[in-house]
C-alpha atoms as a PDB file:
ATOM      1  CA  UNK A   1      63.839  16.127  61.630  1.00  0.00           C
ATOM      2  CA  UNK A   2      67.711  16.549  62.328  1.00  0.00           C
ATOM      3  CA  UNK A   3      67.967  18.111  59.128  1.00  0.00           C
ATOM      4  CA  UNK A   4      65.535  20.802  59.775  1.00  0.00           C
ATOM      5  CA  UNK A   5      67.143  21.369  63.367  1.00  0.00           C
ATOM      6  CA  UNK A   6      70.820  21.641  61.826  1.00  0.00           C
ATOM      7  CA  UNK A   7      69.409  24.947  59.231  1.00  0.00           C
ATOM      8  CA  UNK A   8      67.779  26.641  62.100  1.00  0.00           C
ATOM      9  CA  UNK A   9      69.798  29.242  63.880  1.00  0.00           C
ATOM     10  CA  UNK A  10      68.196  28.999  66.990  1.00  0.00           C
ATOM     11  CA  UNK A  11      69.262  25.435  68.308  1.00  0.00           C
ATOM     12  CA  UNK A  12      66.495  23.650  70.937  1.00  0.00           C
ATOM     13  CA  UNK A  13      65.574  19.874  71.349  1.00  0.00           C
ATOM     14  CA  UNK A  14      63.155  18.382  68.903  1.00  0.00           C
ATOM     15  CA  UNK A  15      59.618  17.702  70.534  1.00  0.00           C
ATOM     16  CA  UNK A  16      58.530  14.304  69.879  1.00  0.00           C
ATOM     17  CA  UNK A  17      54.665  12.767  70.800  1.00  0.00           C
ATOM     18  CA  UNK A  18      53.966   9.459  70.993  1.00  0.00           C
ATOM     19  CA  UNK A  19      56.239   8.151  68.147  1.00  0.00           C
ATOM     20  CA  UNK A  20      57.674   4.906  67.548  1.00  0.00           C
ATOM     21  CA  UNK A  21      60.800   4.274  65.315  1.00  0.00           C
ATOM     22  CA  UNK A  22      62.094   0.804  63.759  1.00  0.00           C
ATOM     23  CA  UNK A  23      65.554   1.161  63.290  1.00  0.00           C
ATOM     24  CA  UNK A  24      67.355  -1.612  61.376  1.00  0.00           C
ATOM     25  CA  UNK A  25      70.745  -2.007  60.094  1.00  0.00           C
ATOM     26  CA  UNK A  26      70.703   0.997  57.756  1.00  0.00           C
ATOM     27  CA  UNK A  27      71.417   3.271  61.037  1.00  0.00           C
ATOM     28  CA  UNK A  28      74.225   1.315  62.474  1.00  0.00           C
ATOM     29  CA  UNK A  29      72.840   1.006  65.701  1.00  0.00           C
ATOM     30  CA  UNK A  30      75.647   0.357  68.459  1.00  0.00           C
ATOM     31  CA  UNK A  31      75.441  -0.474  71.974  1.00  0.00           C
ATOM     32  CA  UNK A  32      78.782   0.680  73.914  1.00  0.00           C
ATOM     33  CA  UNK A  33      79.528   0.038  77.596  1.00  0.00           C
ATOM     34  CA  UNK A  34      80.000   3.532  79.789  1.00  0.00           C
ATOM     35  CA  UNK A  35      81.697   3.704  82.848  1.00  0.00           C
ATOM     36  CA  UNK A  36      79.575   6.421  83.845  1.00  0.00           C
ATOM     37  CA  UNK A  37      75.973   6.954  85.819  1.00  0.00           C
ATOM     38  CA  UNK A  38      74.666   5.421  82.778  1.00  0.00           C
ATOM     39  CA  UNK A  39      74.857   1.623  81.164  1.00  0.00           C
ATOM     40  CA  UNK A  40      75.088   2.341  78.081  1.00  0.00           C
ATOM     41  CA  UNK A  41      75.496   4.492  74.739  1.00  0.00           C
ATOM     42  CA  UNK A  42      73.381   3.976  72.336  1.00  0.00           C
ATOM     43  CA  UNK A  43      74.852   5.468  69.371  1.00  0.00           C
ATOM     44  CA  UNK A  44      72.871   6.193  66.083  1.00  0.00           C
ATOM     45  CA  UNK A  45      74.732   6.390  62.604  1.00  0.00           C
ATOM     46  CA  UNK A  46      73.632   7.166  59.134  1.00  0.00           C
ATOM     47  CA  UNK A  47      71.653   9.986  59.818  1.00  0.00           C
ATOM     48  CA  UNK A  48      72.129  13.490  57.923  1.00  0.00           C
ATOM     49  CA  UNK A  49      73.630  12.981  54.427  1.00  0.00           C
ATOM     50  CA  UNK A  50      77.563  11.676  52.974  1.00  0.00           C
ATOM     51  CA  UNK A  51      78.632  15.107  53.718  1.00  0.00           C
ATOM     52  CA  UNK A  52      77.302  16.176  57.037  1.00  0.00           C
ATOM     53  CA  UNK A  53      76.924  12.762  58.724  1.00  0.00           C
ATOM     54  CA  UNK A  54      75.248  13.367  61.997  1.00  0.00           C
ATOM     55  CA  UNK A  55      75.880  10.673  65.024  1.00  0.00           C
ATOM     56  CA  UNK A  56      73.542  10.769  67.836  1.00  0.00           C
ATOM     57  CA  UNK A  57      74.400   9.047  71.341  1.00  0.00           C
ATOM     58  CA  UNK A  58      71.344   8.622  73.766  1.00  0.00           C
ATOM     59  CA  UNK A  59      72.485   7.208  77.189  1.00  0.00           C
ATOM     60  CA  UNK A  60      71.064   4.113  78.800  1.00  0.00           C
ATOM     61  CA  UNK A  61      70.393   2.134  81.838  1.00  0.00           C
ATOM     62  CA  UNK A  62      70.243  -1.400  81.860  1.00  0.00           C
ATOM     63  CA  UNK A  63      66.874  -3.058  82.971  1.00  0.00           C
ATOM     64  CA  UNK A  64      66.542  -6.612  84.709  1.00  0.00           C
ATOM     65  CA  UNK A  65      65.333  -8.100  81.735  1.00  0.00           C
ATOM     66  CA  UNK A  66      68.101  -7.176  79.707  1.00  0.00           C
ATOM     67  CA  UNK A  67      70.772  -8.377  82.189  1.00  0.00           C
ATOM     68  CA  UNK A  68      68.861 -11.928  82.530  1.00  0.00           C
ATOM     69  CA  UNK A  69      69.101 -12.085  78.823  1.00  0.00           C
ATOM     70  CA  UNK A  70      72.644 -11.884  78.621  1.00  0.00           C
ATOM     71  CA  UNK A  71      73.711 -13.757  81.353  1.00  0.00           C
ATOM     72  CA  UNK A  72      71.719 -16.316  80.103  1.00  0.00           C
ATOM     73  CA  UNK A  73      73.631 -16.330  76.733  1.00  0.00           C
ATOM     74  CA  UNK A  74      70.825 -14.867  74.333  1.00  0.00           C
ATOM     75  CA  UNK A  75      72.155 -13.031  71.281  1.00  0.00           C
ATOM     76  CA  UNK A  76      71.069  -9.187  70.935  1.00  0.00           C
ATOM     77  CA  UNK A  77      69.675  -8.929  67.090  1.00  0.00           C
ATOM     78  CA  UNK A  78      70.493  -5.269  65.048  1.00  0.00           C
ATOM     79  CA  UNK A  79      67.210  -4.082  65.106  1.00  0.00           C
ATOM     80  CA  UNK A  80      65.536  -1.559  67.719  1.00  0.00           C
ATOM     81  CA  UNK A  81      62.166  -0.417  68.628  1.00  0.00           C
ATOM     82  CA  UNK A  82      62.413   3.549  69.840  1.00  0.00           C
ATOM     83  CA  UNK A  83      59.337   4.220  71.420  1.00  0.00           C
ATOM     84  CA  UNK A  84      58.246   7.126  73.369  1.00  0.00           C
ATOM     85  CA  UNK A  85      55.417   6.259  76.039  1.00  0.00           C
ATOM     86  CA  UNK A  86      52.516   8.807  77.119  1.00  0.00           C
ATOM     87  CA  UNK A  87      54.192   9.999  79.758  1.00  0.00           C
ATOM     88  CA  UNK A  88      56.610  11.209  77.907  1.00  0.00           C
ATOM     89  CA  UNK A  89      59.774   8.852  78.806  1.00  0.00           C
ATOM     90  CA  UNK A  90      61.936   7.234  75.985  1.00  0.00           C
ATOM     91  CA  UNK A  91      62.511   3.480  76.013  1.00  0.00           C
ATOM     92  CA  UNK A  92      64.775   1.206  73.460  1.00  0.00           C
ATOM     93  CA  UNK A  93      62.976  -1.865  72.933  1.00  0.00           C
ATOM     94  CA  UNK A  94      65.581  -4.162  72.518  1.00  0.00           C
ATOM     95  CA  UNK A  95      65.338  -7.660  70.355  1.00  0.00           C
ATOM     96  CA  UNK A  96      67.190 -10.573  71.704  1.00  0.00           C
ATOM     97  CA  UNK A  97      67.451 -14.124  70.351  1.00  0.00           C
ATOM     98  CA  UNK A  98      68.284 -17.860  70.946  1.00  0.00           C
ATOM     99  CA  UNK A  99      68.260 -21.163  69.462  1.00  0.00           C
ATOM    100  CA  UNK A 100      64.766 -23.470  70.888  1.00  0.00           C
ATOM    101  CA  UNK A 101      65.335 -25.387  73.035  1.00  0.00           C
ATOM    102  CA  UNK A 102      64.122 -29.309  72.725  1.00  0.00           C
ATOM    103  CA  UNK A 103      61.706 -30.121  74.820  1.00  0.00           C
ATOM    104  CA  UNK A 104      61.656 -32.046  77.921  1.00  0.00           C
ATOM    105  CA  UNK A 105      60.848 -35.305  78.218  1.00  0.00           C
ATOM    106  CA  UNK A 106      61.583 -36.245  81.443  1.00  0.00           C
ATOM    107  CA  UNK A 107      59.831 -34.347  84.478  1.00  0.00           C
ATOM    108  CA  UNK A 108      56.687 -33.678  86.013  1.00  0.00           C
ATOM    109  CA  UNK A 109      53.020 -32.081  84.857  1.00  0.00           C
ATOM    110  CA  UNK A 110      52.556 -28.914  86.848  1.00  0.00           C
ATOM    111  CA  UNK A 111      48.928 -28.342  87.218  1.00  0.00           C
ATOM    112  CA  UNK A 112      48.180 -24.247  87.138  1.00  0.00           C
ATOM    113  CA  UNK A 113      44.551 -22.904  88.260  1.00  0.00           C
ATOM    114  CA  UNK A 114      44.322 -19.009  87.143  1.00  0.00           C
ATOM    115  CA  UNK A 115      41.812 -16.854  88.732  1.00  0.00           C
ATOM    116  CA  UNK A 116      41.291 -13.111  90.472  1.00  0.00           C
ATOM    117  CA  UNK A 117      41.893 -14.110  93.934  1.00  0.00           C
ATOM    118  CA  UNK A 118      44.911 -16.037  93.032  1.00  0.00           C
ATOM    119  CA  UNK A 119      46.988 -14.889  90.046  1.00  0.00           C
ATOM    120  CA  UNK A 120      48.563 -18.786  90.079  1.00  0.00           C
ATOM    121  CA  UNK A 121      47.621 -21.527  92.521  1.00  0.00           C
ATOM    122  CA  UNK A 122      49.632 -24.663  91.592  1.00  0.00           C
ATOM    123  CA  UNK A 123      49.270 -28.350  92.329  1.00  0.00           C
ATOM    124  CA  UNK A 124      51.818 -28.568  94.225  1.00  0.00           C
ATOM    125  CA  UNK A 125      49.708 -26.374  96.707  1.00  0.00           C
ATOM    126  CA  UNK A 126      51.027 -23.105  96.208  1.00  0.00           C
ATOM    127  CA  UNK A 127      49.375 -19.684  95.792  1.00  0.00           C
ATOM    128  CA  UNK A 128      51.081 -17.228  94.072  1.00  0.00           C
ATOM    129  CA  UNK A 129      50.129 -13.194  93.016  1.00  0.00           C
ATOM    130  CA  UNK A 130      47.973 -12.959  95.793  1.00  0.00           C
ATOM    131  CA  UNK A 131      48.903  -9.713  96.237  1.00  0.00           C
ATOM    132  CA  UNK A 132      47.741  -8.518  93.462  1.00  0.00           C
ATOM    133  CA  UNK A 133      44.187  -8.033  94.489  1.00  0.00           C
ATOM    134  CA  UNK A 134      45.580  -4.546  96.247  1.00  0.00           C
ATOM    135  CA  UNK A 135      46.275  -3.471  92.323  1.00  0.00           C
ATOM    136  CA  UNK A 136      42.809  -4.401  91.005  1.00  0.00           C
ATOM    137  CA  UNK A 137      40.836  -2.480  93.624  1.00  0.00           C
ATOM    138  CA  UNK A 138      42.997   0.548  92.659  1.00  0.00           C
ATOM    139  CA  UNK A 139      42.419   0.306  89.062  1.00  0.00           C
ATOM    140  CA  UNK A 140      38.940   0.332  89.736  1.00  0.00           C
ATOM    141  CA  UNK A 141      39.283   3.812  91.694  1.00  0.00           C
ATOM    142  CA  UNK A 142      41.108   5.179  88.758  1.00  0.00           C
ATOM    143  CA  UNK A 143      39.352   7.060  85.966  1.00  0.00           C
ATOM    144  CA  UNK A 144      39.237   5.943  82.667  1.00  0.00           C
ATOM    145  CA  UNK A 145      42.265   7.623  80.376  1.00  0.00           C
ATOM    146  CA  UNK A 146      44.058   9.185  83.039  1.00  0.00           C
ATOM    147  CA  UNK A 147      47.577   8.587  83.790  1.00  0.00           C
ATOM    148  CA  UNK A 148      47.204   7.497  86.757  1.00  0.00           C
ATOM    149  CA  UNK A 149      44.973   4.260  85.431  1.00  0.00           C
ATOM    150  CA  UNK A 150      47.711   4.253  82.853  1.00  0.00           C
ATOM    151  CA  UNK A 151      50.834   4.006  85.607  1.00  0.00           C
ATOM    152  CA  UNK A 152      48.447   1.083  87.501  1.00  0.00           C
ATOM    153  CA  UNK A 153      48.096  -0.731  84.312  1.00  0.00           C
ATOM    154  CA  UNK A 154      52.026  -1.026  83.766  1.00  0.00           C
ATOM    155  CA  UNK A 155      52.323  -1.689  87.345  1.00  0.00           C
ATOM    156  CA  UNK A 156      49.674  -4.879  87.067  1.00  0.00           C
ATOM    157  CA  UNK A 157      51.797  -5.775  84.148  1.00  0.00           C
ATOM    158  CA  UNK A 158      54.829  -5.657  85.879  1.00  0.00           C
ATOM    159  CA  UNK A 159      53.494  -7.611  88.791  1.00  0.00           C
ATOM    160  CA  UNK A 160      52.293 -10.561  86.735  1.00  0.00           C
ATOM    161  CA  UNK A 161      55.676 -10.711  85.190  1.00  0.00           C
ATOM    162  CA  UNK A 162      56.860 -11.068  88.516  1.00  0.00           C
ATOM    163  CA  UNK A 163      54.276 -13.352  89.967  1.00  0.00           C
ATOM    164  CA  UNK A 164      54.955 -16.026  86.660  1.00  0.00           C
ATOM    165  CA  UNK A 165      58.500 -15.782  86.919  1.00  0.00           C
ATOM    166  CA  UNK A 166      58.717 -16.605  90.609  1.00  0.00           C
ATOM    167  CA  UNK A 167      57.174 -19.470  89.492  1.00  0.00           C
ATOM    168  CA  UNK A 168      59.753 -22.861  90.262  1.00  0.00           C
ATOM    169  CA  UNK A 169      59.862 -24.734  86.786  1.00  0.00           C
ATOM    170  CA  UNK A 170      63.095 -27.210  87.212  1.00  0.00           C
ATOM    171  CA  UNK A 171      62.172 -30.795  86.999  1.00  0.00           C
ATOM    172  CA  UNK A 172      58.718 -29.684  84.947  1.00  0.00           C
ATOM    173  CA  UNK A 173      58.330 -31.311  81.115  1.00  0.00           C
ATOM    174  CA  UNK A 174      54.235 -30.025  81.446  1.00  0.00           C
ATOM    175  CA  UNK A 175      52.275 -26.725  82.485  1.00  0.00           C
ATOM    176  CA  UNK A 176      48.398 -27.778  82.069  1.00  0.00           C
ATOM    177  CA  UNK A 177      46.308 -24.646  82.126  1.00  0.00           C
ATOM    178  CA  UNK A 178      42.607 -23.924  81.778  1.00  0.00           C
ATOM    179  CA  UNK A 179      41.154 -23.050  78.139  1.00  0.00           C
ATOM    180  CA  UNK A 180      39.274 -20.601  79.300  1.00  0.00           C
ATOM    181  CA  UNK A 181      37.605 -18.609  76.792  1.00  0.00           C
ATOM    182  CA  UNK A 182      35.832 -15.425  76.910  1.00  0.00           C
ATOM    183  CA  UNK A 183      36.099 -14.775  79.965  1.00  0.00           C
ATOM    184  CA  UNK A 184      35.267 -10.974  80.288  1.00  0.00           C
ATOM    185  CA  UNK A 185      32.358 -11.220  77.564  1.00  0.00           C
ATOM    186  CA  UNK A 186      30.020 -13.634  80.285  1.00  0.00           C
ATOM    187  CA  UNK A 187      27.469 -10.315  80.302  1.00  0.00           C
ATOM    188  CA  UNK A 188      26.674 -11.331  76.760  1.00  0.00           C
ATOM    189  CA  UNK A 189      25.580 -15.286  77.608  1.00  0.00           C
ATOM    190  CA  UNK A 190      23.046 -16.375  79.361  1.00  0.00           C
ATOM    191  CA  UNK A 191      24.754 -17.320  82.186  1.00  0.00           C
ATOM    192  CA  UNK A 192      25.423 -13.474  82.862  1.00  0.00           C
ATOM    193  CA  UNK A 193      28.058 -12.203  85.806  1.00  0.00           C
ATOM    194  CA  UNK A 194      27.025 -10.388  88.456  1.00  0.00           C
ATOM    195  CA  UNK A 195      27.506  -6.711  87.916  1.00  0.00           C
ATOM    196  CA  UNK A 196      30.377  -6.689  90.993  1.00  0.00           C
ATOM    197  CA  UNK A 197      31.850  -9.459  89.490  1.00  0.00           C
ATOM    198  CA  UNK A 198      32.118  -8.049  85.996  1.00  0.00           C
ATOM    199  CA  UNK A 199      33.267  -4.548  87.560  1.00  0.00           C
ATOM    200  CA  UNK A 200      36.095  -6.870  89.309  1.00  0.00           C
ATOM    201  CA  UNK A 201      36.924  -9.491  86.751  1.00  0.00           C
ATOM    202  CA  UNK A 202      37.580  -6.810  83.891  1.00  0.00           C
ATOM    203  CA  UNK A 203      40.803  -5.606  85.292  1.00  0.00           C
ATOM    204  CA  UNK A 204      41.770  -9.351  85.949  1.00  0.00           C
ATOM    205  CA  UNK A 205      45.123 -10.070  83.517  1.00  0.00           C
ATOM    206  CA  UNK A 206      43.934 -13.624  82.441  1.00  0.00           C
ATOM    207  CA  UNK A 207      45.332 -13.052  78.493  1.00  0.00           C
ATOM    208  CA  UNK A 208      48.738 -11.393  79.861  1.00  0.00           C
ATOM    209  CA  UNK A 209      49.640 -14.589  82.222  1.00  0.00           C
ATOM    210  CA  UNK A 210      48.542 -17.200  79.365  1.00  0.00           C
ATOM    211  CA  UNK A 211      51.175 -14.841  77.120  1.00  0.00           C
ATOM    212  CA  UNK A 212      54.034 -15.115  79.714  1.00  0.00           C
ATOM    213  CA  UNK A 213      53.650 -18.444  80.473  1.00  0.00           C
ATOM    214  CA  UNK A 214      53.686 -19.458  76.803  1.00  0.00           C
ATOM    215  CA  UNK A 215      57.085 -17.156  76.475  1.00  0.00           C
ATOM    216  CA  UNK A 216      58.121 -18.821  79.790  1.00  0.00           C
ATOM    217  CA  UNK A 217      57.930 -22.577  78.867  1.00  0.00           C
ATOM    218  CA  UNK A 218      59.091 -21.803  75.431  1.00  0.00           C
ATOM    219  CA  UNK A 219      62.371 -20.479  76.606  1.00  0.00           C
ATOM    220  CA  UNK A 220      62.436 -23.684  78.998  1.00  0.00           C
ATOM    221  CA  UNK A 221      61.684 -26.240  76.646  1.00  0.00           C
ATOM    222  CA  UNK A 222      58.593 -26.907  78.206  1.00  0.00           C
ATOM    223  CA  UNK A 223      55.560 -28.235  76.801  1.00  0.00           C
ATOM    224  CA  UNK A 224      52.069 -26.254  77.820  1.00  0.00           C
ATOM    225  CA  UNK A 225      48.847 -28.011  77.116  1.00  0.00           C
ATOM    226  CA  UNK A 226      45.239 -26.685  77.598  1.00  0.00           C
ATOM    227  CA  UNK A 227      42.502 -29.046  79.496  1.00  0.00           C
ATOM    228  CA  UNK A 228      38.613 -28.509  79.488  1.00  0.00           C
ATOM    229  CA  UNK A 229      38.487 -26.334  82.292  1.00  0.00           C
ATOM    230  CA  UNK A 230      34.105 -27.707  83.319  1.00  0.00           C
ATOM    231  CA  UNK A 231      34.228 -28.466  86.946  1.00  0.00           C
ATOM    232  CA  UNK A 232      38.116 -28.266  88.191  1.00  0.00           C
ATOM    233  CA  UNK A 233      36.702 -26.750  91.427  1.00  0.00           C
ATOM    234  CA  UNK A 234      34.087 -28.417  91.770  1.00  0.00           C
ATOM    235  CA  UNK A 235      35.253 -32.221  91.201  1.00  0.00           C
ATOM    236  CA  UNK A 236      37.187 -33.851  94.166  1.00  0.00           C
ATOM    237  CA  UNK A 237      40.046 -34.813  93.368  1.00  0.00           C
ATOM    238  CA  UNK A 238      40.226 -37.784  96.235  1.00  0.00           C
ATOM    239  CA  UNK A 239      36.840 -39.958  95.323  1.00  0.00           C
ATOM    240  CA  UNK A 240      36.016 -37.793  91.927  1.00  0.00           C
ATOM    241  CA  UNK A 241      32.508 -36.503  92.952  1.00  0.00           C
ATOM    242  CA  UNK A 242      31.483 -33.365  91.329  1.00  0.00           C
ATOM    243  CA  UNK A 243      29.077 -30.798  93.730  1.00  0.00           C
ATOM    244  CA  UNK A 244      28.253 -27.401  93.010  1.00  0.00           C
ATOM    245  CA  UNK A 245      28.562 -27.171  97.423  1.00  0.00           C
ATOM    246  CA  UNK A 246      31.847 -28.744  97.183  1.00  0.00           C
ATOM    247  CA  UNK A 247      33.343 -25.725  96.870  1.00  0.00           C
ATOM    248  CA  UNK A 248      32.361 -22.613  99.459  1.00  0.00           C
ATOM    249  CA  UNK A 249      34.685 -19.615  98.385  1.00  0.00           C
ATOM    250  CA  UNK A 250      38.609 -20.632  98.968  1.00  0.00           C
ATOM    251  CA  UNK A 251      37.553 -23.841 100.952  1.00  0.00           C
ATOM    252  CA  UNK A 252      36.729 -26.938  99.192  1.00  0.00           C
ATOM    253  CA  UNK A 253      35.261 -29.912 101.102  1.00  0.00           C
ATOM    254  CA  UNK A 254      33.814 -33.230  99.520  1.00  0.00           C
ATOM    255  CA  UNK A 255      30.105 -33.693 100.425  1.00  0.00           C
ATOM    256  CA  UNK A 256      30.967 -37.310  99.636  1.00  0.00           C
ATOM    257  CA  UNK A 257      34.268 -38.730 101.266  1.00  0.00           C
ATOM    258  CA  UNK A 258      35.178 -34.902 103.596  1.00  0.00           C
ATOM    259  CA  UNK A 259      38.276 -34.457 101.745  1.00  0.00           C
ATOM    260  CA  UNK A 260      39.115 -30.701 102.335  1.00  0.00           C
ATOM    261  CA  UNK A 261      41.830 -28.179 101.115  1.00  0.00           C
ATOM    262  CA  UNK A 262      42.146 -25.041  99.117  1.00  0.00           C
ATOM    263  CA  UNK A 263      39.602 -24.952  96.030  1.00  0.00           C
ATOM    264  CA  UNK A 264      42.213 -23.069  93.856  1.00  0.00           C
ATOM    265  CA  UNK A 265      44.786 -25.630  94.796  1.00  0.00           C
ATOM    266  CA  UNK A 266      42.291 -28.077  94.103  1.00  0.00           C
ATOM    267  CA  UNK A 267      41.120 -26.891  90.746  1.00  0.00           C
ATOM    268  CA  UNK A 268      45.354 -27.322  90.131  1.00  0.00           C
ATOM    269  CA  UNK A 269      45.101 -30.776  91.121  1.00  0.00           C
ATOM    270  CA  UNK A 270      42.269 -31.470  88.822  1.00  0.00           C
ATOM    271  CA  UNK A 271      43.835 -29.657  85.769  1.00  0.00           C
ATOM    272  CA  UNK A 272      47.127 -31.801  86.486  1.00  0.00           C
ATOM    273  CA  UNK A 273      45.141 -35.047  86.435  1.00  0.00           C
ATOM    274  CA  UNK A 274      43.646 -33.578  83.286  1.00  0.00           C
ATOM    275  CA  UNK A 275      46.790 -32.386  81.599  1.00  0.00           C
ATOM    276  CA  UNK A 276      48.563 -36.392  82.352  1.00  0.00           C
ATOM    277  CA  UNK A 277      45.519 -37.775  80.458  1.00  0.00           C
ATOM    278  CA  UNK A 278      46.045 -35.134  77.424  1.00  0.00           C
ATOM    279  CA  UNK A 279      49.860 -35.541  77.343  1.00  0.00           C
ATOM    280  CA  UNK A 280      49.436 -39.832  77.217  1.00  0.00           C
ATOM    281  CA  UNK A 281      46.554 -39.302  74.941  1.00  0.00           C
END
């Protein structure tokens, strides 16, 4: 492509759709500090031919990400993703690395109940990504392909990123989640969703916040397990009674012995329990 622009007399910038580029050691890639408006150069080598070498400098800006990475100590690898989204906008997908950590042994099991309402609720008793309710009603309004539906998507994305890794994990050796399985394909069982439900639950990010959470506790050293997930909101986790009543939207009371509290929270508290017998199985 360069070497086609460099014969033509009429010099413009090269139009580019939706391409992605691997670039590996063979270009040189370097990343050099500016003292500019920018972060960095990102300077290409090894383009053109031994006797009209071409170099090729795009300009960055640093994302959060990237800065967590290497204040945390994590080696940046010579290899590069250059992708250009649908929107047009460039982005360097840059590959960092860093020795595994051993795993915890000492520490507590966090208990973690996913769900629509509730991106995390946590046995500890805390809800987290409530918020993010707002973002599925929008994504609902949004037509299919468009990039507006696109721009929501990346913004859900971003959110449960955010909502996982506000998530306290010092003093935790265990996450014990749900094994949920096919959980958007319930209009194919017999037990078939409601079509409100389905309409709601497809925009739910249930496979994203497993994905981050496994990235999460494998950076930590933290061990995730997966319980049977029959009944967590149903079962109290006082006397151990399971009723289909126990539970009445975000309140759960026992028919049996009154105990009462949050039924996300409480499902959390059941998949804890759960997760201690797995771990000292």
């Amino acid at each position: 492509m360069i070497r086609a622009l460099r014969r033509k007399k009429t010099k413009s910038k090269p139009i580019i759709n939706r391409v992605t580029l691997n670039l590996d050691r063979r270009f040189y890639p370097d990343m050099q500090e500016s003292e500019g408006r920018f972060d960095f150069w990102f300077q290409l080598s090894g383009l053109g031919d031994r006797k009209h070498p071409v170099k090729l400098r795009l300009p960055l800006k640093s994302h959060a990400v990237h800065k967590k990475f290497v204040r945390e100590g994590w080696i940046l690898k010579k290899s590069f993703r250059l992708k250009m989204r649908d929107d047009g906008k460039l982005f360097l997908h840059l590959i960092f690395e860093k020795e595994e950590p051993k795993l915890r042994t000492e520490g507590e099991i966090l208990g973690l109940d996913m769900g629509y309402r509730n991106l995390l609720a946590t046995s500890r008793g805390e809800l987290i990504g409530s918020d993010l309710r707002g973002v599925y009603e929008i994504l609902r309004s949004k037509k299919k392909g468009s990039k507006a539906k696109q721009s929501c998507l990346r913004r859900r994305d971003c959110e449960v990123n955010r909502a996982v890794n506000s998530l306290c994990l010092d003093g935790v050796k265990t996450i014990a989640i749900e094994a949920l399985k096919n959980v958007k394909h319930k209009s194919r069982q017999k037990n078939r969703m409601p079509t409100k439900v389905m309409d709601r639950v497809q925009w739910w990010s249930y496979p994203r916040t497993v994905s981050k959470l496994q990235r999460l506790s494998e950076e930590r050293g933290i061990r995730l397990v997966e319980v049977p997930p029959a009944y967590t909101s149903q079962t109290c986790p006082q006397c151990g009674s399971i009723h289909k009543e126990n539970r009445q939207g975000d309140v759960f009371k026992c028919l049996d012995c009154s105990y009462e509290g949050h039924s996300d929270v409480v499902g959390a508290i059941n998949i804890r329990a759960r997760g201690v017998s797995c771990v000292h199985a």
